[in-house]
C-alpha atoms as a PDB file:
ATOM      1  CA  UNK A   1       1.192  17.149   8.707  1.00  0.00           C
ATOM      2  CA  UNK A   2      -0.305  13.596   8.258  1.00  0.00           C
ATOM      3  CA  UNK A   3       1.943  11.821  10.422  1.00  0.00           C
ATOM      4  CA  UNK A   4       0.252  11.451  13.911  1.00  0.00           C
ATOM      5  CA  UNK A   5       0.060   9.227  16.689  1.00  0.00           C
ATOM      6  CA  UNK A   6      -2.226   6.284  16.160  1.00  0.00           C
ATOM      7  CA  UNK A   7      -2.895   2.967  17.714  1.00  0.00           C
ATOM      8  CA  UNK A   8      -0.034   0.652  15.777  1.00  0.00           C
ATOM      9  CA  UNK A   9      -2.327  -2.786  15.225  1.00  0.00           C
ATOM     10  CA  UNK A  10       1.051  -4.798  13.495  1.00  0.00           C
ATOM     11  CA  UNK A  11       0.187  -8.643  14.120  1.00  0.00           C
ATOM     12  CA  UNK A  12       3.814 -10.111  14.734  1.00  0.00           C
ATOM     13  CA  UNK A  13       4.116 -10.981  10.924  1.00  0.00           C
ATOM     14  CA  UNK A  14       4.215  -7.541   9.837  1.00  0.00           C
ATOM     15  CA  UNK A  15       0.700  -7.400   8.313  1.00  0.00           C
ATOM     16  CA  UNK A  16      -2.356  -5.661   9.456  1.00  0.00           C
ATOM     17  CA  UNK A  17      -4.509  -7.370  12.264  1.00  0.00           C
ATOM     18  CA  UNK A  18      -7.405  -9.031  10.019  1.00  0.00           C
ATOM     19  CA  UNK A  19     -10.943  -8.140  11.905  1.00  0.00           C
ATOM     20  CA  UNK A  20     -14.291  -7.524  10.157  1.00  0.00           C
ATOM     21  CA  UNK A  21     -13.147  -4.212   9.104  1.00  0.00           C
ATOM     22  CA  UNK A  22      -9.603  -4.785   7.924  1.00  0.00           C
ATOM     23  CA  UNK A  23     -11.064  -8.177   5.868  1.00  0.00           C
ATOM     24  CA  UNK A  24     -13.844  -6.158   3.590  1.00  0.00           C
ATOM     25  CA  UNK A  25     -11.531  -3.393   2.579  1.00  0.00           C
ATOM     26  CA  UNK A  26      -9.042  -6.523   2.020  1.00  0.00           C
ATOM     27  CA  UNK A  27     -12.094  -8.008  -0.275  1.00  0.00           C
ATOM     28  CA  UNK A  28     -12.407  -4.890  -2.050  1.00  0.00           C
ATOM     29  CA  UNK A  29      -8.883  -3.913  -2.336  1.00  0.00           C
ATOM     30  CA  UNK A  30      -7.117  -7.278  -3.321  1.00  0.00           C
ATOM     31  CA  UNK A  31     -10.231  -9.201  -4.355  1.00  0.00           C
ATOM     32  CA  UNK A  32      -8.011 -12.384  -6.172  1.00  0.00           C
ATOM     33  CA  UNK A  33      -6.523 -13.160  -3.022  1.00  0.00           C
ATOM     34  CA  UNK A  34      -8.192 -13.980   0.947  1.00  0.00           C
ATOM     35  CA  UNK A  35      -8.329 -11.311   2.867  1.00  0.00           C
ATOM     36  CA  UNK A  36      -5.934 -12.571   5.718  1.00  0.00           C
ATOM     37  CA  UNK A  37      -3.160 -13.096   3.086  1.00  0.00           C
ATOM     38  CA  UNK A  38      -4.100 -10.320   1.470  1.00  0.00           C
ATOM     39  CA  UNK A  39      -2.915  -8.331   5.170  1.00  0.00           C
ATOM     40  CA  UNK A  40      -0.147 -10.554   6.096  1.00  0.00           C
ATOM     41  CA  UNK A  41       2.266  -8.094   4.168  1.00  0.00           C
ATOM     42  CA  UNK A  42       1.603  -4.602   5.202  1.00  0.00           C
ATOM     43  CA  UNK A  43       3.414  -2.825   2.967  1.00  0.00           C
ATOM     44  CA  UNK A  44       2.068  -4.998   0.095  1.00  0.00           C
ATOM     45  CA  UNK A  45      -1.331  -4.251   0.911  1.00  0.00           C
ATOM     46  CA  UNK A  46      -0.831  -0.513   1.551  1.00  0.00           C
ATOM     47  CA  UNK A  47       0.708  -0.247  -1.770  1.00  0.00           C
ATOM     48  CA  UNK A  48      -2.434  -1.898  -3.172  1.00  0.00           C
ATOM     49  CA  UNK A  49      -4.683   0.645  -0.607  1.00  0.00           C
ATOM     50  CA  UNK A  50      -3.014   3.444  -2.091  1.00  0.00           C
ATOM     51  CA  UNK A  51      -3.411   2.318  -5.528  1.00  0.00           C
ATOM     52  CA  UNK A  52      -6.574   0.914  -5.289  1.00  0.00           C
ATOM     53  CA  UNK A  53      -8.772   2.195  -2.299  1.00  0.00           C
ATOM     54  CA  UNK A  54     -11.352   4.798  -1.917  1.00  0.00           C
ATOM     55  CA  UNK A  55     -10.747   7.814   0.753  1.00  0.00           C
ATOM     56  CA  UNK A  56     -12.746   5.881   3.241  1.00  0.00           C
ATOM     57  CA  UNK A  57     -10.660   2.309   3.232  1.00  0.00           C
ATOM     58  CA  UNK A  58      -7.775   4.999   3.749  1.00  0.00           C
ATOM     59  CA  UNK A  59      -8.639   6.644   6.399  1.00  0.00           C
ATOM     60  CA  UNK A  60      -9.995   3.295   8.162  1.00  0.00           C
ATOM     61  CA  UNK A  61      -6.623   1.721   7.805  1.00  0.00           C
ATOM     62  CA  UNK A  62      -4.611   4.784   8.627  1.00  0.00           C
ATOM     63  CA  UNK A  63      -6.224   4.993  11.920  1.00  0.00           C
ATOM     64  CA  UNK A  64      -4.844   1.676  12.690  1.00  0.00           C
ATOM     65  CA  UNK A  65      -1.260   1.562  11.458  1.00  0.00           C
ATOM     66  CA  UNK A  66      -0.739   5.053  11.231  1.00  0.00           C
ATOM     67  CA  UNK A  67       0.200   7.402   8.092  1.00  0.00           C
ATOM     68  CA  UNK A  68       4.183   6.878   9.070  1.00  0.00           C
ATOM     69  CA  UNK A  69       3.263   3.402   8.204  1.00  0.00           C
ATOM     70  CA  UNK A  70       1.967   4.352   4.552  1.00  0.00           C
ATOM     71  CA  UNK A  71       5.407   6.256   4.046  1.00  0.00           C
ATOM     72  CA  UNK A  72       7.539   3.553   5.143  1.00  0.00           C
ATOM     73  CA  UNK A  73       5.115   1.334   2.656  1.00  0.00           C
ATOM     74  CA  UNK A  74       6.250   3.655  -0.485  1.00  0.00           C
ATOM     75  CA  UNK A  75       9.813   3.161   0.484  1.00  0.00           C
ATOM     76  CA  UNK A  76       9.563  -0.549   0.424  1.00  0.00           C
ATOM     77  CA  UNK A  77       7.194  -0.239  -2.695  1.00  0.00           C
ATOM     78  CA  UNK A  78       7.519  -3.657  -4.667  1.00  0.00           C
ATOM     79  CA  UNK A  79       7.408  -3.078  -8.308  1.00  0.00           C
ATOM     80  CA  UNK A  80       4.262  -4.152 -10.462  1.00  0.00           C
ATOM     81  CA  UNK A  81       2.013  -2.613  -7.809  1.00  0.00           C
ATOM     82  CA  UNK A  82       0.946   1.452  -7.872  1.00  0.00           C
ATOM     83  CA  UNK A  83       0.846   2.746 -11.153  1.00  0.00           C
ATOM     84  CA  UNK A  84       2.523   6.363 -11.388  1.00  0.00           C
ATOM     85  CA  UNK A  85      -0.546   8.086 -11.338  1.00  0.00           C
ATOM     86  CA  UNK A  86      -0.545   6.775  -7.378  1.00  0.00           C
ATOM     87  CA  UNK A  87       3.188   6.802  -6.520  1.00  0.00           C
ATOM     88  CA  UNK A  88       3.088  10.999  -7.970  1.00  0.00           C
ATOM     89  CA  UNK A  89       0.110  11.248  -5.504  1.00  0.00           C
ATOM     90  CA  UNK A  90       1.157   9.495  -2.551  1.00  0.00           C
ATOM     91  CA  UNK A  91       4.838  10.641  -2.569  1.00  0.00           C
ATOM     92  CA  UNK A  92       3.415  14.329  -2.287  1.00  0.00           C
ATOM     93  CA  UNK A  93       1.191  13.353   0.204  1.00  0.00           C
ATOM     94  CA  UNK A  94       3.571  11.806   2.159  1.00  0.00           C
ATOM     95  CA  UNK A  95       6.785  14.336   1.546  1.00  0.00           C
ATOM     96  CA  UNK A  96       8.920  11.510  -0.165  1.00  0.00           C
ATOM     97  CA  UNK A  97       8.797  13.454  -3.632  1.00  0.00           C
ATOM     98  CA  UNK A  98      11.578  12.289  -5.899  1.00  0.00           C
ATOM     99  CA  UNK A  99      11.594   8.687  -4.664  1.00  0.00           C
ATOM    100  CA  UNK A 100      11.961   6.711  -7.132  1.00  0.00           C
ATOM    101  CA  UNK A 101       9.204   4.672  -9.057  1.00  0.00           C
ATOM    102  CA  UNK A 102       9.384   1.150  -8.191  1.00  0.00           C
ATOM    103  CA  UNK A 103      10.856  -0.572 -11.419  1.00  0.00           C
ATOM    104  CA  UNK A 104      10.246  -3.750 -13.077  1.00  0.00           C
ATOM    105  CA  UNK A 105      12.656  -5.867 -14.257  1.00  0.00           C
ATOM    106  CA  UNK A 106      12.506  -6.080 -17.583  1.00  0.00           C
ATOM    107  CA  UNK A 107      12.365  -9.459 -19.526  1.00  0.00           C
ATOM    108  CA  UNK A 108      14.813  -9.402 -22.918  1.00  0.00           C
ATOM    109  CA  UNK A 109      13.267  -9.618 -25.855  1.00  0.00           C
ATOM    110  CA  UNK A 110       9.468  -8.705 -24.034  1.00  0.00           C
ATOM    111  CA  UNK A 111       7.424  -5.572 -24.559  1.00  0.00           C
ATOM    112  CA  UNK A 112       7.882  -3.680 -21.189  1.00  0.00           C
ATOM    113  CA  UNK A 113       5.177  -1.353 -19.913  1.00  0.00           C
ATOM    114  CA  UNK A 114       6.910   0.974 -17.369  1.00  0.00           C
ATOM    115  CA  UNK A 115       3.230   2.063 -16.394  1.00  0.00           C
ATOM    116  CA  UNK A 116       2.733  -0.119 -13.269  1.00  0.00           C
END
Protein backbone atom coordinates (compact mmCIF):
# COMPACT_ATOMS: atom_id res chain seq x y z
CA UNK A 1 0.00 0.00 0.00
CA UNK A 2 1.14 3.59 -0.94
CA UNK A 3 -0.14 5.30 1.94
CA UNK A 4 2.75 5.70 4.52
CA UNK A 5 3.95 7.91 7.04
CA UNK A 6 5.80 10.91 5.72
CA UNK A 7 6.94 14.24 6.94
CA UNK A 8 3.51 16.49 6.28
CA UNK A 9 5.35 19.98 4.93
CA UNK A 10 1.52 21.92 4.66
CA UNK A 11 2.48 25.78 4.96
CA UNK A 12 -0.66 27.16 6.93
CA UNK A 13 -2.42 28.04 3.54
CA UNK A 14 -2.86 24.61 2.53
CA UNK A 15 -0.19 24.56 -0.23
CA UNK A 16 3.10 22.88 -0.37
CA UNK A 17 6.13 24.63 1.42
CA UNK A 18 7.91 26.37 -1.74
CA UNK A 19 11.92 25.56 -1.36
CA UNK A 20 14.35 25.03 -4.27
CA UNK A 21 12.96 21.69 -4.85
CA UNK A 22 9.22 22.19 -4.57
CA UNK A 23 9.71 25.62 -6.99
CA UNK A 24 11.45 23.68 -10.18
CA UNK A 25 8.98 20.87 -10.27
CA UNK A 26 6.40 23.94 -9.79
CA UNK A 27 8.31 25.51 -13.06
CA UNK A 28 7.98 22.40 -14.86
CA UNK A 29 4.64 21.35 -13.78
CA UNK A 30 2.56 24.67 -13.97
CA UNK A 31 5.00 26.67 -16.09
CA UNK A 32 2.19 29.81 -16.88
CA UNK A 33 2.01 30.54 -13.39
CA UNK A 34 5.06 31.38 -10.35
CA UNK A 35 5.97 28.70 -8.67
CA UNK A 36 4.83 29.89 -5.10
CA UNK A 37 1.25 30.37 -6.46
CA UNK A 38 1.55 27.62 -8.35
CA UNK A 39 1.92 25.59 -4.50
CA UNK A 40 -0.33 27.74 -2.56
CA UNK A 41 -3.24 25.23 -3.44
CA UNK A 42 -2.16 21.75 -2.79
CA UNK A 43 -4.66 19.94 -4.18
CA UNK A 44 -4.56 22.16 -7.32
CA UNK A 45 -1.10 21.49 -7.88
CA UNK A 46 -1.24 17.74 -7.15
CA UNK A 47 -3.93 17.45 -9.63
CA UNK A 48 -1.60 19.18 -12.11
CA UNK A 49 1.52 16.68 -10.64
CA UNK A 50 -0.54 13.85 -11.40
CA UNK A 51 -1.51 15.00 -14.71
CA UNK A 52 1.47 16.48 -15.69
CA UNK A 53 4.67 15.24 -13.79
CA UNK A 54 7.25 12.69 -14.46
CA UNK A 55 7.78 9.65 -11.80
CA UNK A 56 10.54 11.62 -10.24
CA UNK A 57 8.54 15.14 -9.40
CA UNK A 58 6.13 12.38 -7.86
CA UNK A 59 7.98 10.75 -5.76
CA UNK A 60 9.84 14.12 -4.61
CA UNK A 61 6.56 15.61 -3.63
CA UNK A 62 5.08 12.50 -2.13
CA UNK A 63 7.83 12.31 0.28
CA UNK A 64 6.79 15.60 1.57
CA UNK A 65 3.00 15.63 1.81
CA UNK A 66 2.51 12.13 1.75
CA UNK A 67 0.48 9.77 -0.82
CA UNK A 68 -2.83 10.20 1.62
CA UNK A 69 -2.38 13.70 0.51
CA UNK A 70 -2.57 12.79 -3.37
CA UNK A 71 -5.90 10.81 -2.54
CA UNK A 72 -7.50 13.46 -0.68
CA UNK A 73 -6.26 15.74 -3.87
CA UNK A 74 -8.47 13.41 -6.37
CA UNK A 75 -11.40 13.82 -4.10
CA UNK A 76 -11.26 17.53 -4.20
CA UNK A 77 -10.27 17.29 -8.00
CA UNK A 78 -11.39 20.71 -9.65
CA UNK A 79 -12.68 20.15 -13.06
CA UNK A 80 -10.62 21.31 -16.24
CA UNK A 81 -7.49 19.81 -14.67
CA UNK A 82 -6.45 15.77 -15.20
CA UNK A 83 -7.59 14.50 -18.28
CA UNK A 84 -9.16 10.84 -17.90
CA UNK A 85 -6.27 9.19 -19.06
CA UNK A 86 -4.78 10.48 -15.38
CA UNK A 87 -7.89 10.36 -13.16
CA UNK A 88 -8.27 6.18 -14.59
CA UNK A 89 -4.57 5.99 -13.46
CA UNK A 90 -4.44 7.70 -10.31
CA UNK A 91 -7.82 6.47 -8.93
CA UNK A 92 -6.33 2.82 -9.26
CA UNK A 93 -3.34 3.83 -7.80
CA UNK A 94 -4.82 5.31 -5.06
CA UNK A 95 -7.97 2.71 -4.43
CA UNK A 96 -10.65 5.49 -5.15
CA UNK A 97 -11.83 3.57 -8.43
CA UNK A 98 -15.29 4.68 -9.44
CA UNK A 99 -14.91 8.27 -8.25
CA UNK A 100 -16.23 10.25 -10.36
CA UNK A 101 -14.47 12.36 -13.17
CA UNK A 102 -14.37 15.88 -12.25
CA UNK A 103 -17.00 17.58 -14.64
CA UNK A 104 -17.14 20.78 -16.37
CA UNK A 105 -19.86 22.84 -16.50
CA UNK A 106 -21.00 23.07 -19.63
CA UNK A 107 -21.69 26.46 -21.43
CA UNK A 108 -25.25 26.36 -23.63
CA UNK A 109 -24.95 26.63 -26.93
CA UNK A 110 -20.73 25.80 -26.72
CA UNK A 111 -18.98 22.72 -28.03
CA UNK A 112 -18.07 20.80 -24.77
CA UNK A 113 -15.03 18.53 -24.66
CA UNK A 114 -15.61 16.15 -21.67
CA UNK A 115 -11.82 15.15 -22.20
CA UNK A 116 -10.20 17.33 -19.47
Amino acid sequence: MMYAATDNRRNRRGGIEPDEETRAIARRVIWFEEPEQALADRDRFLCYLMTHGCPEDVSAIARRVGWRAFGEALDHAPPGIMNRRSWAYWTLVLERSGAPFPARRAIPGAHHDDEG
